[in-house]
C-alpha atoms as a PDB file:
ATOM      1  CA  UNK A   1       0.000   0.000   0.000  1.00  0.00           C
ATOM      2  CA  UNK A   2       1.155   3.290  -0.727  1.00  0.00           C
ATOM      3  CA  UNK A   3      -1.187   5.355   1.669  1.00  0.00           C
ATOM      4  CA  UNK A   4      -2.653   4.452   4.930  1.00  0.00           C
ATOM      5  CA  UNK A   5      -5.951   5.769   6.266  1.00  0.00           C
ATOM      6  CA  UNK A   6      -5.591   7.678   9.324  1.00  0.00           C
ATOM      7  CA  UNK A   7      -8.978   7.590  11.862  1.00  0.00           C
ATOM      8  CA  UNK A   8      -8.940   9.857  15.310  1.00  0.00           C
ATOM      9  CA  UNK A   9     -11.994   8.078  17.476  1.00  0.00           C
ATOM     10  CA  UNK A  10     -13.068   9.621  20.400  1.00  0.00           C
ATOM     11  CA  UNK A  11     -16.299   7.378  21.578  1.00  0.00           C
ATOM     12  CA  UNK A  12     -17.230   6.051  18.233  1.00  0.00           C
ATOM     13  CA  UNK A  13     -19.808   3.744  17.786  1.00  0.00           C
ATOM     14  CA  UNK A  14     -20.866   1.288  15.133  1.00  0.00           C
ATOM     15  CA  UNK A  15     -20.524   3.374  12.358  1.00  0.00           C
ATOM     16  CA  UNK A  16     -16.770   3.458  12.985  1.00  0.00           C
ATOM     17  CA  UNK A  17     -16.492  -0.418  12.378  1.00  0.00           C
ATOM     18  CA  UNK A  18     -19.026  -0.842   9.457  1.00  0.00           C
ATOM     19  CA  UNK A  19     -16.362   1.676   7.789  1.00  0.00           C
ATOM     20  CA  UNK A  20     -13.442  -0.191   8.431  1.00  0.00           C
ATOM     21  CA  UNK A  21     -15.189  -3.360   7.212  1.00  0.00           C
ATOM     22  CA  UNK A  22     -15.568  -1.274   3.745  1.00  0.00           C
ATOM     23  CA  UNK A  23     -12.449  -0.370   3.437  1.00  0.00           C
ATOM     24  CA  UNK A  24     -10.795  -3.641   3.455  1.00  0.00           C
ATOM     25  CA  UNK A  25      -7.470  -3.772   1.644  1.00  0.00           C
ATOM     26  CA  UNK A  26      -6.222  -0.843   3.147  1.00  0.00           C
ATOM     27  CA  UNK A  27      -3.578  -0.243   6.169  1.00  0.00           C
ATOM     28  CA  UNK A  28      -5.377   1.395   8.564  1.00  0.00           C
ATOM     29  CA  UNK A  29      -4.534   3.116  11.936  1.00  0.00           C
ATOM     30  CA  UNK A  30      -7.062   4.567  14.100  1.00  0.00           C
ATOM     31  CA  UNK A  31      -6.382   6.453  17.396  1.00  0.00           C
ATOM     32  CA  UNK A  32      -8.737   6.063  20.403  1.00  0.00           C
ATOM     33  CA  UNK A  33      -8.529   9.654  22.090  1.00  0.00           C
ATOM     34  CA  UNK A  34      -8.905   8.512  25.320  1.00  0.00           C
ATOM     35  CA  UNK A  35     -12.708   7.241  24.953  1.00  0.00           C
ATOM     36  CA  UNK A  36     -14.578   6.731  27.771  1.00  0.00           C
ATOM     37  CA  UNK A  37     -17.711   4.863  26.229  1.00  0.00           C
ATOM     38  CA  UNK A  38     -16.072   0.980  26.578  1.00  0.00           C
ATOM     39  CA  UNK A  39     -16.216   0.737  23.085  1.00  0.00           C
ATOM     40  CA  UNK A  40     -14.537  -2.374  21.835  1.00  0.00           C
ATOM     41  CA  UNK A  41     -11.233  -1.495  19.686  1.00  0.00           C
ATOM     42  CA  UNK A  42      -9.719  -4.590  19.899  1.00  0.00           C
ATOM     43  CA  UNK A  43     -12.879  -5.896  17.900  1.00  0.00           C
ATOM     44  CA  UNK A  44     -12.173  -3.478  14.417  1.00  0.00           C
ATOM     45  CA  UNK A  45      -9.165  -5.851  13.538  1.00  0.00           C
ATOM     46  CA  UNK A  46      -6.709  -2.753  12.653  1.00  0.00           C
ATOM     47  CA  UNK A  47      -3.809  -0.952  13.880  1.00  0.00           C
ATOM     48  CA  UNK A  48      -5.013   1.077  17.229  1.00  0.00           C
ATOM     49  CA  UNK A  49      -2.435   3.666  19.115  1.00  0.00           C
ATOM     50  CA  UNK A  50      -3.938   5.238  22.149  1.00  0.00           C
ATOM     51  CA  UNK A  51      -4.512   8.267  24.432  1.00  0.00           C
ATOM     52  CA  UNK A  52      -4.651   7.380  28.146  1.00  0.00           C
ATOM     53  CA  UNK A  53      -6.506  10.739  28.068  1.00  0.00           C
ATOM     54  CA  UNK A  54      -8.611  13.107  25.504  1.00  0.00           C
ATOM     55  CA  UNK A  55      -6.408  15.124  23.643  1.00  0.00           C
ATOM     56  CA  UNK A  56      -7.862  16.411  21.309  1.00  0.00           C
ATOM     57  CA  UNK A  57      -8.054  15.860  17.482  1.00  0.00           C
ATOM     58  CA  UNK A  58      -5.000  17.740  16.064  1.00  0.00           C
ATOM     59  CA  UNK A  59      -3.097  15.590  18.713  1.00  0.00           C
ATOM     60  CA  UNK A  60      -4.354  12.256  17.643  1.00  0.00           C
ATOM     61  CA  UNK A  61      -3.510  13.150  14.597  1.00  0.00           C
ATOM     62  CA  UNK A  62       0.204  14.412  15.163  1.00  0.00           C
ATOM     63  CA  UNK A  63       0.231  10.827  17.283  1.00  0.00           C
ATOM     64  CA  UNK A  64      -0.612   8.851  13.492  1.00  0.00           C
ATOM     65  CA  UNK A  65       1.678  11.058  11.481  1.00  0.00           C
ATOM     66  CA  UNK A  66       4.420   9.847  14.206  1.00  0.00           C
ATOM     67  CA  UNK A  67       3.866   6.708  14.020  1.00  0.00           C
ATOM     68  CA  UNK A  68       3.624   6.337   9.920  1.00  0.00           C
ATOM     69  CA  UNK A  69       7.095   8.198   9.483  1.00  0.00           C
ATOM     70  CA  UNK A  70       8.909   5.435  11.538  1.00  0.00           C
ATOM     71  CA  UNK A  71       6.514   2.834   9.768  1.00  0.00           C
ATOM     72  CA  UNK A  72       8.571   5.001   6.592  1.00  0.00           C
ATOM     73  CA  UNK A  73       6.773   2.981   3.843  1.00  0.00           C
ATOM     74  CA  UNK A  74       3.768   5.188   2.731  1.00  0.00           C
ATOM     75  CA  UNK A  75       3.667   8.040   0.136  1.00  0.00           C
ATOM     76  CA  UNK A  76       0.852   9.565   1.813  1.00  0.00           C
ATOM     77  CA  UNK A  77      -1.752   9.716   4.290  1.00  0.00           C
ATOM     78  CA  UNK A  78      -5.822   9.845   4.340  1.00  0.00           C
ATOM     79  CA  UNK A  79      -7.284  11.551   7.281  1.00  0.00           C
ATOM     80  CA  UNK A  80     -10.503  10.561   7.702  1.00  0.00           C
ATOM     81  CA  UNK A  81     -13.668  10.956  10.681  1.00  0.00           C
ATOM     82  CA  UNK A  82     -15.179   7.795  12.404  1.00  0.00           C
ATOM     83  CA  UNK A  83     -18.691   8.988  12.852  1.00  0.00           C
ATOM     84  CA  UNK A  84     -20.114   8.227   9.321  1.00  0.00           C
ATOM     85  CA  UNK A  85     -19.403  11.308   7.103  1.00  0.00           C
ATOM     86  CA  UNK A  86     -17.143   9.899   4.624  1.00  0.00           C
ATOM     87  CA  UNK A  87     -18.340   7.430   2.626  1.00  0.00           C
ATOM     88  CA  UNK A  88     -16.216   4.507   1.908  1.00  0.00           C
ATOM     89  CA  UNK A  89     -15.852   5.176  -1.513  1.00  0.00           C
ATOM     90  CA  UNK A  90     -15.247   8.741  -1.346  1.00  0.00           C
ATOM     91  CA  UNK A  91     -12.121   7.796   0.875  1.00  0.00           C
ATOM     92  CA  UNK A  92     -10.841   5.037  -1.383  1.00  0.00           C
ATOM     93  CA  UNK A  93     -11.213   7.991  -4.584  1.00  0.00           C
ATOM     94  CA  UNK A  94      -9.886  10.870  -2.548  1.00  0.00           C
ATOM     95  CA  UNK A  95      -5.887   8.149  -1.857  1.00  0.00           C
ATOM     96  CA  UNK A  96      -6.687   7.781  -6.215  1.00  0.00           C
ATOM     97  CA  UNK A  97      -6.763  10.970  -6.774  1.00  0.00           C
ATOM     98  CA  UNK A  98      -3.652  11.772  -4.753  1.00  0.00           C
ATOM     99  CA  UNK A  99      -1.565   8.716  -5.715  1.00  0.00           C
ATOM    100  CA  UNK A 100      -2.381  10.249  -9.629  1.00  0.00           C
ATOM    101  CA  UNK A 101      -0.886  13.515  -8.096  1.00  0.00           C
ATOM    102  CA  UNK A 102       1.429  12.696  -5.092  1.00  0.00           C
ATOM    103  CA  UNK A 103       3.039  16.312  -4.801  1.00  0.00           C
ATOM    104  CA  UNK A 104      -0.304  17.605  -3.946  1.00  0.00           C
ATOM    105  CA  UNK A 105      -2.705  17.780  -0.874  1.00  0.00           C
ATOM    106  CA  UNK A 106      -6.071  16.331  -1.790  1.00  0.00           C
ATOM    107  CA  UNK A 107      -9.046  17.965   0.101  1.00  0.00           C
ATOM    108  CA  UNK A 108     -12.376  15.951  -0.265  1.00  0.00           C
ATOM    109  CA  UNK A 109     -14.574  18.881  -0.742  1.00  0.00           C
ATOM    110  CA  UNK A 110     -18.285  18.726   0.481  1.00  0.00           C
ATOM    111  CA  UNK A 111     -21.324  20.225  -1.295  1.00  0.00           C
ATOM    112  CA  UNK A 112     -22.906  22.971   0.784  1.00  0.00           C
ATOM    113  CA  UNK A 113     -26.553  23.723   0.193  1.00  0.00           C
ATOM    114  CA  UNK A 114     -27.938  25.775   2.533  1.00  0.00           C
ATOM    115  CA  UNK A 115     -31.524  23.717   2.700  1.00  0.00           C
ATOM    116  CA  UNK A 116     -29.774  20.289   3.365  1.00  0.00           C
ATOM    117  CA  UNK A 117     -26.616  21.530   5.545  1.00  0.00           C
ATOM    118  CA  UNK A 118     -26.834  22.118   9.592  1.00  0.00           C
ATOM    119  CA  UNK A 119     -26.792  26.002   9.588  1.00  0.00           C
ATOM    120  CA  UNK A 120     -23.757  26.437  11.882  1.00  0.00           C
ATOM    121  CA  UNK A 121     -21.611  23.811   9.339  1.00  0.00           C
ATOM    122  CA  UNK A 122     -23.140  26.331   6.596  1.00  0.00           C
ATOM    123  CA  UNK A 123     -22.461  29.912   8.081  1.00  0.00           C
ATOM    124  CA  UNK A 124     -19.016  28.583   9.739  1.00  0.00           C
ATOM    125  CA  UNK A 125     -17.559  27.181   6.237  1.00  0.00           C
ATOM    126  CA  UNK A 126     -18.700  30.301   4.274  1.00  0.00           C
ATOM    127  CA  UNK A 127     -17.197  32.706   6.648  1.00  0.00           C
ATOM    128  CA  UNK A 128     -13.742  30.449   7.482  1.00  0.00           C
ATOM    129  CA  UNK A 129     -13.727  30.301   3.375  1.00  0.00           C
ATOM    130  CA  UNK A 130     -14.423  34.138   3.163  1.00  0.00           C
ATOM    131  CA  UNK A 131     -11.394  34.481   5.871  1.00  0.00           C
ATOM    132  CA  UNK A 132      -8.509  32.032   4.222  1.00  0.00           C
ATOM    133  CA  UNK A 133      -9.056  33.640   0.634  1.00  0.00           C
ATOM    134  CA  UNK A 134      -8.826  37.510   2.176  1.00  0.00           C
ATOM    135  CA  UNK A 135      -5.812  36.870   4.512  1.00  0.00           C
ATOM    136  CA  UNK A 136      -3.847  33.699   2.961  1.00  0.00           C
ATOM    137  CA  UNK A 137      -4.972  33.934  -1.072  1.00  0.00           C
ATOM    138  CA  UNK A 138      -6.510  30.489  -0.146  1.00  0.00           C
ATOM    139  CA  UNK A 139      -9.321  29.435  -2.043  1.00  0.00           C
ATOM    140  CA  UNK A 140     -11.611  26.584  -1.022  1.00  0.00           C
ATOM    141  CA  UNK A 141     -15.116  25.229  -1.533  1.00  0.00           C
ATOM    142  CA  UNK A 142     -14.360  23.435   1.932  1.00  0.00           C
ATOM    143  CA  UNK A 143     -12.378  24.668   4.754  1.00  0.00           C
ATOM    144  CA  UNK A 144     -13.701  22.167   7.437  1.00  0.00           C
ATOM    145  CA  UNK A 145     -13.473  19.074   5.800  1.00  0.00           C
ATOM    146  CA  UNK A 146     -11.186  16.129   7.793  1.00  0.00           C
ATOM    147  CA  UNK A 147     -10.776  14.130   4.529  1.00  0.00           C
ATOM    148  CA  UNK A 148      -7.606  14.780   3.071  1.00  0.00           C
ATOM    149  CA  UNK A 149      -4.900  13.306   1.836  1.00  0.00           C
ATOM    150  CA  UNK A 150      -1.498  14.466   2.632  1.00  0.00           C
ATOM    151  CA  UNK A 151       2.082  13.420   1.741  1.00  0.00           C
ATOM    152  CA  UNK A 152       4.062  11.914   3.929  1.00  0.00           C
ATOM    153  CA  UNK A 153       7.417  14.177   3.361  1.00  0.00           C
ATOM    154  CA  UNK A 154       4.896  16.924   4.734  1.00  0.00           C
ATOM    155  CA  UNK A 155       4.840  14.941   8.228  1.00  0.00           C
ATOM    156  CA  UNK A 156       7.935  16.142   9.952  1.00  0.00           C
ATOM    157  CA  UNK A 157       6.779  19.605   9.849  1.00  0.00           C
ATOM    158  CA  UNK A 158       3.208  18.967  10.317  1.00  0.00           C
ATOM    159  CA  UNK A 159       4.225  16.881  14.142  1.00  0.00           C
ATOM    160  CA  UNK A 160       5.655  20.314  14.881  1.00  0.00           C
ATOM    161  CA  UNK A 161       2.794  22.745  13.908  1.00  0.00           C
ATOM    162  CA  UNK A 162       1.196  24.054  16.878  1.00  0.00           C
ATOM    163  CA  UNK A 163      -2.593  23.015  17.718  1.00  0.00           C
ATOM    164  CA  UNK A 164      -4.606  20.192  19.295  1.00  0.00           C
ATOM    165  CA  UNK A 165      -7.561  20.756  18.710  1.00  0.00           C
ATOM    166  CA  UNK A 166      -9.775  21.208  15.996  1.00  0.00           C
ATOM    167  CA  UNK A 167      -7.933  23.946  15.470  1.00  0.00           C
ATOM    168  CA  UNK A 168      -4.996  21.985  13.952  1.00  0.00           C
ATOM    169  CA  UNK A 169      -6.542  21.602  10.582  1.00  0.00           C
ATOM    170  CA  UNK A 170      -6.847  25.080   9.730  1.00  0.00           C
ATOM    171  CA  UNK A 171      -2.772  25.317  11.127  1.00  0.00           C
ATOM    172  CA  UNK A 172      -2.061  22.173   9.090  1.00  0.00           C
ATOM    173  CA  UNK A 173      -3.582  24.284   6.007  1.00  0.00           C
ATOM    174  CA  UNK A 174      -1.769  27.294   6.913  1.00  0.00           C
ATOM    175  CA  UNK A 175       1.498  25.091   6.998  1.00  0.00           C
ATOM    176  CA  UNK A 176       1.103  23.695   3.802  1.00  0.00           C
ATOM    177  CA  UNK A 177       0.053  27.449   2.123  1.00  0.00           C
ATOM    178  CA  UNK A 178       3.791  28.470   3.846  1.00  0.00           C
ATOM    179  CA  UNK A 179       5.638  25.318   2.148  1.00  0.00           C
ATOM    180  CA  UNK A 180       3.522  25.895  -1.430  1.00  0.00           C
ATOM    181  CA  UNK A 181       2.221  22.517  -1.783  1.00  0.00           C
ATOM    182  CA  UNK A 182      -0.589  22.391  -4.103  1.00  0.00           C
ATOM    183  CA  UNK A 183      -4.078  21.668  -2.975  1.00  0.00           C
ATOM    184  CA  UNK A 184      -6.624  20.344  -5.100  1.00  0.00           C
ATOM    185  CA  UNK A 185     -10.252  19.733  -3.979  1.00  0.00           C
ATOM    186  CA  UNK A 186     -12.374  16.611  -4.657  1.00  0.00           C
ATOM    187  CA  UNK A 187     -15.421  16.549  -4.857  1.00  0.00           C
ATOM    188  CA  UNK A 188     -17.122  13.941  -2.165  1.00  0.00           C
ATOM    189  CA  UNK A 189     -20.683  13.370  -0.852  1.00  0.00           C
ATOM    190  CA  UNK A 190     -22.481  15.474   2.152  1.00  0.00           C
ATOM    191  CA  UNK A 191     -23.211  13.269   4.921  1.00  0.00           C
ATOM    192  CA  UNK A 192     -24.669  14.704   8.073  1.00  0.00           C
ATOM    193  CA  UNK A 193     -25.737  11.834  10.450  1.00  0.00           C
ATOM    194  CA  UNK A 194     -28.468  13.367  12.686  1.00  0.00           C
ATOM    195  CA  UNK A 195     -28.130  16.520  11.644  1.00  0.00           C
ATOM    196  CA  UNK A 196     -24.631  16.791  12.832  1.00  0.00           C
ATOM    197  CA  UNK A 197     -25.680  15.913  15.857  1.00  0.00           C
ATOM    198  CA  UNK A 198     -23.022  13.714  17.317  1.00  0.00           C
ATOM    199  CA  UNK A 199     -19.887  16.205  16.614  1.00  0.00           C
ATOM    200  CA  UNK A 200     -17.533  16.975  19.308  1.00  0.00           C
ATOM    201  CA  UNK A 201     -16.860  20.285  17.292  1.00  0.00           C
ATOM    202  CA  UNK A 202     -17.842  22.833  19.806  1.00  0.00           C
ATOM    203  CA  UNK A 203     -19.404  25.890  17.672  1.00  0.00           C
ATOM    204  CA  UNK A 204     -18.237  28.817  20.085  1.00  0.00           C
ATOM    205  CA  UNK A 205     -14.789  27.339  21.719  1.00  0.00           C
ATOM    206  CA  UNK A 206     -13.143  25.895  18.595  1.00  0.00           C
ATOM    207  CA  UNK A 207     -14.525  28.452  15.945  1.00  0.00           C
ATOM    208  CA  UNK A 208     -12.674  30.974  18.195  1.00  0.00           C
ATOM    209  CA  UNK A 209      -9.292  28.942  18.281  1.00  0.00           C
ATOM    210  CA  UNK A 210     -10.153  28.798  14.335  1.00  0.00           C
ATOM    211  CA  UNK A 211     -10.224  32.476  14.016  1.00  0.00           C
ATOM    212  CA  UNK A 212      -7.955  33.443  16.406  1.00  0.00           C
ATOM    213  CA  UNK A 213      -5.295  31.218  14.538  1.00  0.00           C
ATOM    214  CA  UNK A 214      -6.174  33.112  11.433  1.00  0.00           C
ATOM    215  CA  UNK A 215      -6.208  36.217  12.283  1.00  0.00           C
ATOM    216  CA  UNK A 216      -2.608  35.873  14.158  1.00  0.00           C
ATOM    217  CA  UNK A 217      -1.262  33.486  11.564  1.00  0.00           C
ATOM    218  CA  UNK A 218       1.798  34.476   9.386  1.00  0.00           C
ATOM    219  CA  UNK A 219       0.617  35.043   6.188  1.00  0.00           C
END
């Protein structure tokens, strides 16, 4: 395999199996940010590196990206969610479509209608969107999205970027604008399970780590 999927769990539930059951063929490594639900990792079958505590997201991921440069056999990575909002084969198209380009970041870009997206996931990506391309010259349908695929010569600096939160994926953007690696969107399905219900995306806290980042961030 060439790319690995990448999966920061914090209390998943089924959904996070059935999508490891669809993705079979590929290395996988998910990391259980200290969940406190008793759900059964053991059970998925994959690769599982763990957080005696929450942490946060950017720091499960940092955690994966450490662990796949001493692996030191993948070309890139797919960072993906656990709680059902990227499809299988939107994952599995997003590692083609990087693989066919591997000097590029591939962002699997979302759909946003305004009648069949959770307001707050509507009004924060047009506004973070509005944001990136008047500071940073950064243009994106999707700001938000956690499916991406990123190469792994990237890594070393993206361990050191500062953020653990959900905050880290707007620094991890910023880092890559800084190093001029091309990004290139793909388009993907819109999946909101329960109308977004079961996010640990706090509206208020992390969309003012988001901003705050940006509006402090080197340009």
């Amino acid at each position: 395999m060439d790319v690995c999927i990448v999966i920061p769990a914090y209390n998943p539930d089924y959904k996070l199996k059935d999508l490891i059951n669809r993705l079979d063929g590929y290395d996988i490594i998910v990391v259980d940010d200290g969940s406190d639900n008793n759900f059964d990792f053991k059970s998925l079958g994959v690769n599982v590196l763990r957080h005696e505590k929450n942490s946060g997201k950017g720091a499960a991921l940092k955690t994966a990206f450490n662990y796949v440069l001493h692996e030191n056999k993948y070309k890139g990575v797919v960072t993906a969610d656990c709680d059902g909002q990227h499809c299988p084969d939107d994952i599995i198209a997003v590692a083609e479509e990087f693989l066919a380009n591997p000097e590029t970041i591939v962002f699997g870009a979302r759909n946003f209608m305004f009648r069949s997206t959770p307001i707050k996931s509507y009004i924060g990506n047009k506004i973070t969107s509005f944001v990136l391309h008047l500071l940073y010259k950064i243009k994106l349908s999707d700001t938000q999205t956690g499916l991406r695929v990123i190469p792994t010569s990237i890594l070393p600096v993206l361990i050191n970027t500062p953020g653990s939160g959900f905050e880290y994926e707007t620094a991890l953007l910023l880092e890559v604008k800084k190093h001029k690696i091309p990004i290139r969107e793909f388009s993907i399905k819109t999946v909101y399970e329960k109308n977004n219900k079961n996010t640990h995306f706090d509206p208020l806290k992390d969309s003012l780590k988001i901003y705050k980042l940006l509006l402090s961030g080197e340009k």
